[in-house]
Protein backbone atom coordinates (compact mmCIF):
# COMPACT_ATOMS: atom_id res chain seq x y z
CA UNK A 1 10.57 103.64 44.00
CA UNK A 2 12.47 100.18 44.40
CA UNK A 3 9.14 98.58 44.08
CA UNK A 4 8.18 100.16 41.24
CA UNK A 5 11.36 99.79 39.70
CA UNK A 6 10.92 95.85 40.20
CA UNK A 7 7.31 95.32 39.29
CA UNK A 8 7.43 96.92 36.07
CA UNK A 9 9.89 94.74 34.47
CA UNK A 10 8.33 91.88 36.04
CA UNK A 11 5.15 92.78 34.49
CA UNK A 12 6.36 93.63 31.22
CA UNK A 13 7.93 90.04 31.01
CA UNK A 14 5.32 88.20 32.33
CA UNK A 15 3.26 89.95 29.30
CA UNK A 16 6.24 88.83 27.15
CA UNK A 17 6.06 85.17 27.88
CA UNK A 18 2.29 85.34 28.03
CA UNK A 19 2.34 86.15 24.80
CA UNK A 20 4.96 83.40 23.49
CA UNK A 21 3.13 80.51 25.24
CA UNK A 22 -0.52 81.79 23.28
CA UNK A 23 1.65 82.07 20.17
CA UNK A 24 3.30 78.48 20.90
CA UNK A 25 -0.03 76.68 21.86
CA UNK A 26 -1.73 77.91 18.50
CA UNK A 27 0.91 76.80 16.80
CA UNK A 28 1.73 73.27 18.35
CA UNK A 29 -2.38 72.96 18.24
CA UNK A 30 -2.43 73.51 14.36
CA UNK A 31 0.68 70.99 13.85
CA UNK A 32 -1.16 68.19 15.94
CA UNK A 33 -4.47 67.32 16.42
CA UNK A 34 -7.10 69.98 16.76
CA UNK A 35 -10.01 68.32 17.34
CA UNK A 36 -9.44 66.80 20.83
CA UNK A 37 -8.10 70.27 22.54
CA UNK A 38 -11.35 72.43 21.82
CA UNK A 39 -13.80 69.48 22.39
CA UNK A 40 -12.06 69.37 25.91
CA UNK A 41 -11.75 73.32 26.06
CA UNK A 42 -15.39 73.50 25.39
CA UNK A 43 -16.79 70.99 27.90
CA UNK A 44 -14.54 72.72 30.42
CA UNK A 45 -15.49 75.93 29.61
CA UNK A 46 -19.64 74.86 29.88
CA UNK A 47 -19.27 73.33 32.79
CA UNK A 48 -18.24 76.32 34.31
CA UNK A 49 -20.41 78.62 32.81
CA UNK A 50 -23.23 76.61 33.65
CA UNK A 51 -23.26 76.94 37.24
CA UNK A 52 -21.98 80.54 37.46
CA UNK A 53 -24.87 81.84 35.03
CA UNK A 54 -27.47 79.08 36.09
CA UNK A 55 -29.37 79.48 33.24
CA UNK A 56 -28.90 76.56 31.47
């Protein structure tokens, strides 16, 4: 029961801050430049597709 006890509120905060750093990257994103973060995104993101699927 201890463990339980400790892991839930754990979780629940993680969740929390998850949330609040997705909320503060859109944000700061949309105030600077938006351009350079999903061209890098994107070339990440194919490059490890890529190999994983190995269709392209």
């Amino acid at each position: 029961m201890d463990w339980i006890s400790l892991i839930v509120p754990v979780m629940g905060g993680a969740i929390l801050i998850g949330g609040v750093v997705v909320a503060w990257v859109s944000i700061r994103s949309r105030g600077q430049k938006p351009p350079h973060k999903p061209g890098k995104r994107s070339r990440i993101s194919n490059r490890h597709i890529n190999p994983k699927t190995g269709s392209y």
